[in-house]
Structure formats: C-alpha cells, structure tokens
N, C-alpha and C. Protein backbone atom coordinates (compact mmCIF):
# COMPACT_ATOMS: atom_id res chain seq x y z
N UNK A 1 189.38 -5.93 217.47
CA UNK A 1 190.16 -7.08 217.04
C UNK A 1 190.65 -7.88 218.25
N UNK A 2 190.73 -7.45 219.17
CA UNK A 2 191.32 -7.64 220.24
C UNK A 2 190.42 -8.91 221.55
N UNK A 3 188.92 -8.45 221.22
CA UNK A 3 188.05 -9.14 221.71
C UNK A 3 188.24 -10.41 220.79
N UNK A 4 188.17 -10.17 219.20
CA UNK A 4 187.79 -11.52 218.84
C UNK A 4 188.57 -12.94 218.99
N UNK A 5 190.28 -11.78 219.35
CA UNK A 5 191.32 -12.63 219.34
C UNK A 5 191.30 -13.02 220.93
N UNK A 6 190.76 -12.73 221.80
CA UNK A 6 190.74 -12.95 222.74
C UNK A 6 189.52 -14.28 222.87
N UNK A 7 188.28 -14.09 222.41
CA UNK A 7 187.52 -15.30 221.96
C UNK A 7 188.46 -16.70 221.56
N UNK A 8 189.09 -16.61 220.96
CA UNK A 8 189.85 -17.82 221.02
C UNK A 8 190.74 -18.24 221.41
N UNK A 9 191.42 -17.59 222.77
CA UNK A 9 192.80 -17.84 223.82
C UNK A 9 192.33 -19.66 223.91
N UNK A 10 192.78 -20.32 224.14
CA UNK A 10 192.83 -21.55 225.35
C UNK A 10 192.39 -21.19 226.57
N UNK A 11 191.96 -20.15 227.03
CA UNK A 11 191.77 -19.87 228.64
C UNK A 11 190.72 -21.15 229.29
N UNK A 12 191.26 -21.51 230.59
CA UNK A 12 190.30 -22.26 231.25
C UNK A 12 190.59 -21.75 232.53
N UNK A 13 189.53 -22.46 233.98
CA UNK A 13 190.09 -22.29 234.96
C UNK A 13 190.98 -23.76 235.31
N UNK A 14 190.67 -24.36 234.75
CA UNK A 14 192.06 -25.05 234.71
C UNK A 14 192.59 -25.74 234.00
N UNK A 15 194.25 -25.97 234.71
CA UNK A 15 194.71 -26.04 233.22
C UNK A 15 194.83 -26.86 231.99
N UNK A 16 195.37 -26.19 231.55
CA UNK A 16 194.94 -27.64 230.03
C UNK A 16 196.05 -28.99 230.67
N UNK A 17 197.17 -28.87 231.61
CA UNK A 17 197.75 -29.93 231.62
C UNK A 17 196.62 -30.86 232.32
N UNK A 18 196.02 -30.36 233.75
CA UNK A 18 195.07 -31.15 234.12
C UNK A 18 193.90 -31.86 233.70
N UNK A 19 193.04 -30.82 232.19
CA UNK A 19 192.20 -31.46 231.53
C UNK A 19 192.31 -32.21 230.94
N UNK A 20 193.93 -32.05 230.29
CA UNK A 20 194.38 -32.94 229.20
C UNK A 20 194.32 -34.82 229.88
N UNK A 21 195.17 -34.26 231.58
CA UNK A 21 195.19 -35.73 232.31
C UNK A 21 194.18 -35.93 232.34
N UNK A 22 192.25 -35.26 232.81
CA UNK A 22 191.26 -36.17 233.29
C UNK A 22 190.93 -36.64 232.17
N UNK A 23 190.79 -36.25 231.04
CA UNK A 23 190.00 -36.93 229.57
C UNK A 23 191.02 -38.03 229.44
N UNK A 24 192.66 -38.34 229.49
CA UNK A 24 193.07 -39.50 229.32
C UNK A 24 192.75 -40.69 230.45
N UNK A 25 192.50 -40.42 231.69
CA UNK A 25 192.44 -40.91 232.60
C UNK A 25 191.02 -41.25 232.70
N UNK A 26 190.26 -40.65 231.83
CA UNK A 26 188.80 -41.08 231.25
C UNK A 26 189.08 -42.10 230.52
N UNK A 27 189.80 -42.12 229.59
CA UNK A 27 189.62 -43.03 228.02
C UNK A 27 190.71 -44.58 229.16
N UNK A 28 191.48 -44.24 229.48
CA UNK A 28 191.97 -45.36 230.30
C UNK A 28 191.04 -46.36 230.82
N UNK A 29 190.60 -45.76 232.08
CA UNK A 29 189.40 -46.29 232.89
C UNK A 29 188.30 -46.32 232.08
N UNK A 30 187.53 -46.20 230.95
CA UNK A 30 186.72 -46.74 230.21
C UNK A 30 187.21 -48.14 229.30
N UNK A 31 189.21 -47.93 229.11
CA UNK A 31 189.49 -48.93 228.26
C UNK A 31 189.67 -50.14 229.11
N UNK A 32 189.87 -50.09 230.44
CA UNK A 32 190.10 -51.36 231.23
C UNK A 32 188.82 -51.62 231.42
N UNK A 33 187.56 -50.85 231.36
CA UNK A 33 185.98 -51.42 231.88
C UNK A 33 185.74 -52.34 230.22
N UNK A 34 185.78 -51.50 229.37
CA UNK A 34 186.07 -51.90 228.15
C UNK A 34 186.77 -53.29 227.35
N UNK A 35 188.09 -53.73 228.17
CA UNK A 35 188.43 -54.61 227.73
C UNK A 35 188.26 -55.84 227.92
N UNK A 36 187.67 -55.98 229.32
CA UNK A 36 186.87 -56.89 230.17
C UNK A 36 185.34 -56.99 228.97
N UNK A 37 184.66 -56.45 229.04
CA UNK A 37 183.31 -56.54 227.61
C UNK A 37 183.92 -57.13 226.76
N UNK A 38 185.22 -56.86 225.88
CA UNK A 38 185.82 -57.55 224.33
C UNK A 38 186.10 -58.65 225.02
N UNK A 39 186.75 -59.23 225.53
CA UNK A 39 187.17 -60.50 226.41
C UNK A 39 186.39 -61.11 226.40
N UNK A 40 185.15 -60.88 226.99
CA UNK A 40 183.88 -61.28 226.93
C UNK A 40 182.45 -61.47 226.13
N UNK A 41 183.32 -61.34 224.84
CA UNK A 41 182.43 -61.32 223.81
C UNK A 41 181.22 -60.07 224.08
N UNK A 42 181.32 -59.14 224.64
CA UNK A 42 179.74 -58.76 225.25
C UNK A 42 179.62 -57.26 224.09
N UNK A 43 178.47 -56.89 222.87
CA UNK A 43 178.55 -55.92 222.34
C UNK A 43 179.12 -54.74 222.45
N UNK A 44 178.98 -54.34 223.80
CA UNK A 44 179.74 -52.55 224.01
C UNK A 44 180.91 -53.21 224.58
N UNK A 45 181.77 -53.04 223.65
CA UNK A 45 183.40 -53.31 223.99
C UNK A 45 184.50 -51.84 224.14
N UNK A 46 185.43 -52.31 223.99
CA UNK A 46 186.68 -51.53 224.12
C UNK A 46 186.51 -49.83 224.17
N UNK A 47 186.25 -49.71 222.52
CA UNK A 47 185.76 -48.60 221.98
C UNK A 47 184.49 -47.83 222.61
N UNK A 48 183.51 -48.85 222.66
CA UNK A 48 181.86 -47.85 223.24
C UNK A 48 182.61 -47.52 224.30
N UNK A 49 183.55 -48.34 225.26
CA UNK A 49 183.49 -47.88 226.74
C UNK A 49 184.16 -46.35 227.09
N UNK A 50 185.45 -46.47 225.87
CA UNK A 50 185.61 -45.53 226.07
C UNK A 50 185.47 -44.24 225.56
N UNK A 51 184.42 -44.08 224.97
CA UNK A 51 184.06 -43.06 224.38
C UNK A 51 182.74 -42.63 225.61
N UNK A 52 182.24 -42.85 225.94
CA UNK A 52 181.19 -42.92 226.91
C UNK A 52 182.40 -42.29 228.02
N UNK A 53 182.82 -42.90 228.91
CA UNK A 53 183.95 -42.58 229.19
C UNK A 53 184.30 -40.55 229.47
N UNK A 54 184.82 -40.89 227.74
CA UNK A 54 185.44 -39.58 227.67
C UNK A 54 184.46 -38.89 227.37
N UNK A 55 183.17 -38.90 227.15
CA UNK A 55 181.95 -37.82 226.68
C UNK A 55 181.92 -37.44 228.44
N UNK A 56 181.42 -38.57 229.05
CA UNK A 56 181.16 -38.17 230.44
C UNK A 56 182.24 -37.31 230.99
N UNK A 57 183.31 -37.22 230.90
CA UNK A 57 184.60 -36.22 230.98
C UNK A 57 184.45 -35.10 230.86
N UNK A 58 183.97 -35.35 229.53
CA UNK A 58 184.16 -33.78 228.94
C UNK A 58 183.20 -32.85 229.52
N UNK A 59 181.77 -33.90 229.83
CA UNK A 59 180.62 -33.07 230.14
C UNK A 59 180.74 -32.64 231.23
N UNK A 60 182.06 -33.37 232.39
CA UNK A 60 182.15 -33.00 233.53
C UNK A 60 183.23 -31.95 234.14
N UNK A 61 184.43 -31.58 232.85
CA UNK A 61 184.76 -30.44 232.68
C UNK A 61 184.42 -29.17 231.90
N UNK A 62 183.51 -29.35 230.93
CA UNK A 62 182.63 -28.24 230.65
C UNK A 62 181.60 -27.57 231.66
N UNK A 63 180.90 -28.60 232.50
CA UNK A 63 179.99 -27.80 234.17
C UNK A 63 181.75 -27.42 234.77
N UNK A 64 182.02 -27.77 234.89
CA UNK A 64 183.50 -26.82 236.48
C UNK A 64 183.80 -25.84 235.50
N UNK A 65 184.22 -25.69 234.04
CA UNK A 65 184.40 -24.35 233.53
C UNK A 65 183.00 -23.22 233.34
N UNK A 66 182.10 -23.88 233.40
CA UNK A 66 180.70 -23.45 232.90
C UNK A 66 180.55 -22.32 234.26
N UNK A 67 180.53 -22.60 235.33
CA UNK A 67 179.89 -22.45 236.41
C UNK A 67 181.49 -21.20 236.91
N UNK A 68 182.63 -20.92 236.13
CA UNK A 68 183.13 -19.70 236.35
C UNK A 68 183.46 -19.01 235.28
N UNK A 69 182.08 -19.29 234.39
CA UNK A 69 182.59 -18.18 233.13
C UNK A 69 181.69 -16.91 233.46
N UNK A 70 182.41 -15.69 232.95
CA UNK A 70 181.72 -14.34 233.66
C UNK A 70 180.51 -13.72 233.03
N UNK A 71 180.05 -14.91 231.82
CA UNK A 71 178.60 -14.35 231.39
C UNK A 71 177.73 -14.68 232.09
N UNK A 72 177.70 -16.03 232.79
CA UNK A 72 176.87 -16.57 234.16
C UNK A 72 176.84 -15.62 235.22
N UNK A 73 177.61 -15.22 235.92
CA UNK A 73 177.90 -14.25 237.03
C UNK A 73 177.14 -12.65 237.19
N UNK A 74 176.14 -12.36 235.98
CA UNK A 74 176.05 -11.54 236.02
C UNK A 74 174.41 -11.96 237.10
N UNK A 75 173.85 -10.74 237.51
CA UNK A 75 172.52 -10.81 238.29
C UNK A 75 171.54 -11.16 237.45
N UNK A 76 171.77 -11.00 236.28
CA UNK A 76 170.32 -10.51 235.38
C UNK A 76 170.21 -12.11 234.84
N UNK A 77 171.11 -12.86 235.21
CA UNK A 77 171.34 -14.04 234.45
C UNK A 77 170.54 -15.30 235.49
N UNK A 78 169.14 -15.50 235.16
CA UNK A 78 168.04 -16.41 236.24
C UNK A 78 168.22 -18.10 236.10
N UNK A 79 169.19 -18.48 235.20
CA UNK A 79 168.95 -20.24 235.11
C UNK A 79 170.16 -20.55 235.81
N UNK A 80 170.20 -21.86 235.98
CA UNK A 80 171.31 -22.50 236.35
C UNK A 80 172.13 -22.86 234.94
N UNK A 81 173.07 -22.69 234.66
CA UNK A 81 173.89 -23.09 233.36
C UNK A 81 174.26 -24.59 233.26
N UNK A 82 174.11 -25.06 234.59
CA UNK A 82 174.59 -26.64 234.68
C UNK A 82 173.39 -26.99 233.65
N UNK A 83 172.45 -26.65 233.97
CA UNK A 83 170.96 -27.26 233.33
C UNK A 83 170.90 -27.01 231.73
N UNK A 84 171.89 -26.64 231.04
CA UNK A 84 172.44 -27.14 229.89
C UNK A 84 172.99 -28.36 229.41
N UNK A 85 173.92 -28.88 230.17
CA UNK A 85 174.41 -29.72 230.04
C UNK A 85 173.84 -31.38 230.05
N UNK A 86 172.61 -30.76 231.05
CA UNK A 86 171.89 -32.09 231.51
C UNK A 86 170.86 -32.43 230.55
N UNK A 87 170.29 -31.38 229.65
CA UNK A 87 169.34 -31.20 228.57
C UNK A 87 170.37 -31.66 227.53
N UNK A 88 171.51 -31.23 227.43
CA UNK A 88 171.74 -31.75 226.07
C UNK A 88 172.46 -33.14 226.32
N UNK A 89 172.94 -33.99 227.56
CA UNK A 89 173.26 -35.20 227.79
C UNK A 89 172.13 -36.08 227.47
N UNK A 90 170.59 -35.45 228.14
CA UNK A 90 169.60 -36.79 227.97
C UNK A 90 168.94 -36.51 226.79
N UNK A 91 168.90 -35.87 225.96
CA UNK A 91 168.68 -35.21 224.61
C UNK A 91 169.48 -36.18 223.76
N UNK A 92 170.92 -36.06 223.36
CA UNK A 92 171.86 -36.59 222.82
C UNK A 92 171.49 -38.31 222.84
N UNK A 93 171.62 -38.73 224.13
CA UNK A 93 171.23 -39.90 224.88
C UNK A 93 170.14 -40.82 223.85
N UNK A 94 169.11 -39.82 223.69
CA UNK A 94 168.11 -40.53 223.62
C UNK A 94 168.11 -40.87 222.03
N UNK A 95 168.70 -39.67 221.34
CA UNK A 95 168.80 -39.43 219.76
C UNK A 95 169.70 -40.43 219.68
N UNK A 96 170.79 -40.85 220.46
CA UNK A 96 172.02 -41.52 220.46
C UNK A 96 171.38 -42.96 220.31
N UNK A 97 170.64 -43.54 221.09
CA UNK A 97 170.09 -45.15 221.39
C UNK A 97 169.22 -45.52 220.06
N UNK A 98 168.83 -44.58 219.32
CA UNK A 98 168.04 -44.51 218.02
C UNK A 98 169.27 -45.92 217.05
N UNK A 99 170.80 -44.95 217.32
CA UNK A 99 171.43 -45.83 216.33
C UNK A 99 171.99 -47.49 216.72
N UNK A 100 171.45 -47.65 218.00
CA UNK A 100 171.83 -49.19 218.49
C UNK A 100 170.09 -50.06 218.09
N UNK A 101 170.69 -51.03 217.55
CA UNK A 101 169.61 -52.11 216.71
C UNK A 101 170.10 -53.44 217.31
N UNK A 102 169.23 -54.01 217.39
CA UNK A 102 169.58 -55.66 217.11
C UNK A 102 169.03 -56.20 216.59
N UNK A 103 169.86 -56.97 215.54
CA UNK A 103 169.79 -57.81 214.34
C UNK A 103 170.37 -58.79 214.46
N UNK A 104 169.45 -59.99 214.28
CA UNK A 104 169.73 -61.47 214.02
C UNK A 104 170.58 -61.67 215.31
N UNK A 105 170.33 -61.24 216.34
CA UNK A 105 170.95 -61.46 217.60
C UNK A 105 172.33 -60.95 218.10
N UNK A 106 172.42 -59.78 217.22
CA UNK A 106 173.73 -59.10 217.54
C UNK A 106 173.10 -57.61 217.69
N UNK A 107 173.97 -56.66 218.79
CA UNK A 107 173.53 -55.14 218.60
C UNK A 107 174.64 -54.56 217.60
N UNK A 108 173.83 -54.05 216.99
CA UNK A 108 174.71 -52.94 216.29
C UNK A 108 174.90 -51.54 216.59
N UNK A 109 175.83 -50.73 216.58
CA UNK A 109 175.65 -49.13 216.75
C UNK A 109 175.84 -48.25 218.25
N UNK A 110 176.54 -49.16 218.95
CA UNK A 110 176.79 -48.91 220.10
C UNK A 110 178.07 -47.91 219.99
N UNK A 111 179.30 -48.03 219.65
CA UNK A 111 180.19 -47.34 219.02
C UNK A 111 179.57 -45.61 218.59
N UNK A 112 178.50 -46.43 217.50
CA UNK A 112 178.52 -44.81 216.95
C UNK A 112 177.22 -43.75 217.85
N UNK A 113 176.56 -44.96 218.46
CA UNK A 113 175.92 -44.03 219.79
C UNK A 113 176.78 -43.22 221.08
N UNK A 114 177.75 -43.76 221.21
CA UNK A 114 178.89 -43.35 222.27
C UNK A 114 179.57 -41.91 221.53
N UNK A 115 180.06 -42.26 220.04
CA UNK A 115 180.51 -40.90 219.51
C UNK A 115 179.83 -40.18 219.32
N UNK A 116 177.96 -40.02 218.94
CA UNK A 116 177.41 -39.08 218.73
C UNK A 116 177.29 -38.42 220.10
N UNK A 117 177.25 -38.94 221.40
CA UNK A 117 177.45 -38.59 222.85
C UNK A 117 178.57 -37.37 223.09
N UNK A 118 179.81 -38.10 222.32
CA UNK A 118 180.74 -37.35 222.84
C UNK A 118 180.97 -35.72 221.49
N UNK A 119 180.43 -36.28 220.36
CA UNK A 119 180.17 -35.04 219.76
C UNK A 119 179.56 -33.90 219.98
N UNK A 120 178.34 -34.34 220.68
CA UNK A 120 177.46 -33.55 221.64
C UNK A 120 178.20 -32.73 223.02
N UNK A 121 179.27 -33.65 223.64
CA UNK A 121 179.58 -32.98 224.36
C UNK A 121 180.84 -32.14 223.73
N UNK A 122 181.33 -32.04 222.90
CA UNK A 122 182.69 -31.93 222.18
C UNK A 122 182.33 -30.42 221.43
N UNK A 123 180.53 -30.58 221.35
CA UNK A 123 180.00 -28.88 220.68
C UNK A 123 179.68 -28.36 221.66
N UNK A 124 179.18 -28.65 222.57
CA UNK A 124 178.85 -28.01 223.76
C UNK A 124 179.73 -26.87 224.66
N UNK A 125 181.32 -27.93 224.47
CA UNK A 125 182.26 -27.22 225.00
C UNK A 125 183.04 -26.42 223.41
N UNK A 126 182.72 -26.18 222.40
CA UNK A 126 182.98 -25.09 221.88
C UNK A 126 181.97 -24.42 221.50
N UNK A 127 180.73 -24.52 221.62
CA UNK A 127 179.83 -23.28 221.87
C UNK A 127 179.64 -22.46 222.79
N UNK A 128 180.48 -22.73 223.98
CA UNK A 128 180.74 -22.04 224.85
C UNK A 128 182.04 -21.43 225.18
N UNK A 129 182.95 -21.59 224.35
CA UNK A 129 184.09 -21.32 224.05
C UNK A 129 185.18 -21.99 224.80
N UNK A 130 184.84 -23.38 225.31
CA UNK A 130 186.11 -23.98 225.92
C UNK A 130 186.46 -24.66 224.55
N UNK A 131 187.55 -23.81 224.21
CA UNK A 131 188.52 -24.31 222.99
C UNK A 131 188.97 -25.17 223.49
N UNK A 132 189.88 -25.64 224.41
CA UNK A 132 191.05 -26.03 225.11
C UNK A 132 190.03 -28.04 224.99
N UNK A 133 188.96 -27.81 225.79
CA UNK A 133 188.30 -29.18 226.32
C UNK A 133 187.59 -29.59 224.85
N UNK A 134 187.16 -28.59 223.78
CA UNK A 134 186.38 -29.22 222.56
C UNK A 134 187.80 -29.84 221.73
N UNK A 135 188.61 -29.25 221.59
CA UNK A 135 190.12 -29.91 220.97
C UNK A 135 190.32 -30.67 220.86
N UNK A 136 190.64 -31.24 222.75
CA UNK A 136 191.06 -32.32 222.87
C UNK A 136 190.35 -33.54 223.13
N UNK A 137 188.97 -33.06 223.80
CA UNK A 137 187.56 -34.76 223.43
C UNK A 137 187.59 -34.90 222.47
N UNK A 138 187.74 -34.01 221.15
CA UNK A 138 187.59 -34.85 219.88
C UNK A 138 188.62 -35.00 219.07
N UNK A 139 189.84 -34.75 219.16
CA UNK A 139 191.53 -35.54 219.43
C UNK A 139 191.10 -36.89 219.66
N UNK A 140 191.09 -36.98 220.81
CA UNK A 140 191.33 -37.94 221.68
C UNK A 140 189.84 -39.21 221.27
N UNK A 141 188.83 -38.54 220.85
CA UNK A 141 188.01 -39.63 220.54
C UNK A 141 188.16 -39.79 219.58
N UNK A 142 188.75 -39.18 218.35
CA UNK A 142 189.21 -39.52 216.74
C UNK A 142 190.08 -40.69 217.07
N UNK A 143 191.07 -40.46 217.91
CA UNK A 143 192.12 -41.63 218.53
C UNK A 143 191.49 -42.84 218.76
N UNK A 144 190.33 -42.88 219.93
CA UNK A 144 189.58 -43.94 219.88
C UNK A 144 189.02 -44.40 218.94
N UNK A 145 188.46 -43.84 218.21
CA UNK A 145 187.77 -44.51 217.16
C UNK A 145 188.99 -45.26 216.03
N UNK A 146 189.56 -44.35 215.96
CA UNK A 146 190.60 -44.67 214.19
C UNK A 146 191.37 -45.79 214.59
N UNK A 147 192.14 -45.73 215.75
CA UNK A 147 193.44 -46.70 216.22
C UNK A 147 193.19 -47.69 216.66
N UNK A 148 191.93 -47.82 217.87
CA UNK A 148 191.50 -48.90 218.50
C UNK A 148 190.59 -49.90 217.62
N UNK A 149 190.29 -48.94 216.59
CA UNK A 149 189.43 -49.76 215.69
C UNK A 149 190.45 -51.06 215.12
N UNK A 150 191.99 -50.83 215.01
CA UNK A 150 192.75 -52.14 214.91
C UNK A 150 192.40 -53.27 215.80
N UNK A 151 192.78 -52.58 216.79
CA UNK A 151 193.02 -53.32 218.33
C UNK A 151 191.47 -54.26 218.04
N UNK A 152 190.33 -54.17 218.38
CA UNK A 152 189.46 -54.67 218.13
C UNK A 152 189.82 -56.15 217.58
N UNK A 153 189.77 -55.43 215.86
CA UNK A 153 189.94 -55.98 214.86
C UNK A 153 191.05 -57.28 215.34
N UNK A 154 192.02 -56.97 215.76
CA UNK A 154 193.06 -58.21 215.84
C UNK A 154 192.41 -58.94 216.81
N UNK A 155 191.75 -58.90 218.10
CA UNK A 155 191.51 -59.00 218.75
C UNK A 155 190.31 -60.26 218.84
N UNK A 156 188.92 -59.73 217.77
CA UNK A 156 188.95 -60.80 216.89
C UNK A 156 188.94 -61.77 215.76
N UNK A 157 190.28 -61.46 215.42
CA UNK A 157 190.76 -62.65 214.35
C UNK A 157 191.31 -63.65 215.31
N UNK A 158 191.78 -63.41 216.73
CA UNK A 158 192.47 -64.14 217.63
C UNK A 158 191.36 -65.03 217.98
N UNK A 159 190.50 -64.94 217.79
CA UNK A 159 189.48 -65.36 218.71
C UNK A 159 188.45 -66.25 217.91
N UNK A 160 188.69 -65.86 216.11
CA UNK A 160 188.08 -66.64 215.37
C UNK A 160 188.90 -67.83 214.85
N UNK A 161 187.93 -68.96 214.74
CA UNK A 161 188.90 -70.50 214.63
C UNK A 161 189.65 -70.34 212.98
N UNK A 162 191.10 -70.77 212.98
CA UNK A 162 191.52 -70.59 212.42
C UNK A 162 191.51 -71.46 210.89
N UNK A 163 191.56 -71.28 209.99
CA UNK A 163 190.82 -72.26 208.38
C UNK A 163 192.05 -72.29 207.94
C-alpha cells in the first residue's frame, strides 16, 4: 500500500514553488509575444502563444525531472529518456498542424493545435509520474483557454466598427 501511495506523492527534484513560477513565467512571456499578434490582427494570437508557450515549459521541466528519476539510472537501462520527449513533441506537432486550415483567407485551429501540444505534454508528464508538472500545465492551460477566451473576445468587439 505504501508503494502505491507513494506513486502519487508530488515529489519532484524541484520544487513545485519553482515549477509552479517557470510554467507562469511561460504563459506570461507567451502572453506579451501573444498580444503583439492580437494587436496585429495576425491569426496565432494571445491564446495560441501562450499555450505553445506553456507546452514548451512543461516539456522542458518534464526532461530536468526525467533525467533524475531512478528508473533511468539503472545500467540495464540503453536509451536516452530525453528521446521521449522529442518523439512525442514532433509526433504531437505534426498530428497538431492537421487541425490548422485556411478558409476563405482566414486560419483556423491554431488555438486548438497549441492545446493538443500541451495535452501531449501534460500526459507525458503524468505517465511518468510528475503529478506536480501534469496538474499544473493543465490548470494553467484550462486558464488559458476558458478566461482569455473573454479577453480575446472583447478585444475584438473593440476593434469591430461600431452599428
């Protein structure tokens, strides 16, 4: 009982206050690259940026936890574990660009290519048991998606001529 309850501690090598800061400090710096695109009328706005953003985060604290978990460490163990991550980034990637279209001169599906990204990375880090980093990328990208989806939205009605 003891193992299984141990399977689901929060353990990382580091800590959740710090992961918690790089994934916000992800979605930040994707929302200022981000808000510059909405400003600019340009398809991948606010939202794609920062979800992209925070996938790339996550994928980049799942390798620093990856690379000191003690099932890797053993001798018998011949791959590099990073080389997970990179298979299922350009994997995801590619399945991901499937849902961006353009129609009648607009792209569509950029948004939900960025979240299937960060879903990918969001299973990745709980199939490997970083509870702590799968939690909070997909917290934090539910956030992006649900809340900012206002922000957008007002963003442009401001911008459409008024009747």
């Amino acid at each position: 009982m003891d193992v299984l309850l141990d399977e689901f501690t929060l353990r990382t090598t580091l800590p959740w206050q710090v992961i918690a800061a790089r994934l916000l400090a992800a979605i930040l710096l994707g929302g200022i690259l981000g808000f510059e695109r909405e400003l600019a009328e340009r398809p991948a706005g606010l939202r794609t940026h920062m979800m992209v953003c925070l996938a790339s985060a996550t994928f980049a604290l799942v390798s620093i936890e990856i690379v000191t978990m003690g099932v890797f460490v053993d001798d018998h163990v011949q791959s590099d574990p990073i080389r997970l991550v990179e298979a299922i980034t350009s994997g995801v990637a590619f399945l991901a660009a499937g849902f961006i279209i353009l129609r009648r001169g607009e792209v569509h599906g950029l948004t939900t290519g960025a979240g299937m990204w960060l879903a990918a990375a969001t299973g990745l880090a709980a199939g490997l048991g970083l509870w702590l980093i799968a939690l909070l990328s997909c917290v934090l990208g539910t956030i992006v998606l649900a809340l900012l989806r206002q922000l957008e939205v007002r963003l442009s009605m401001k911008k459409s001529p008024e009747e």
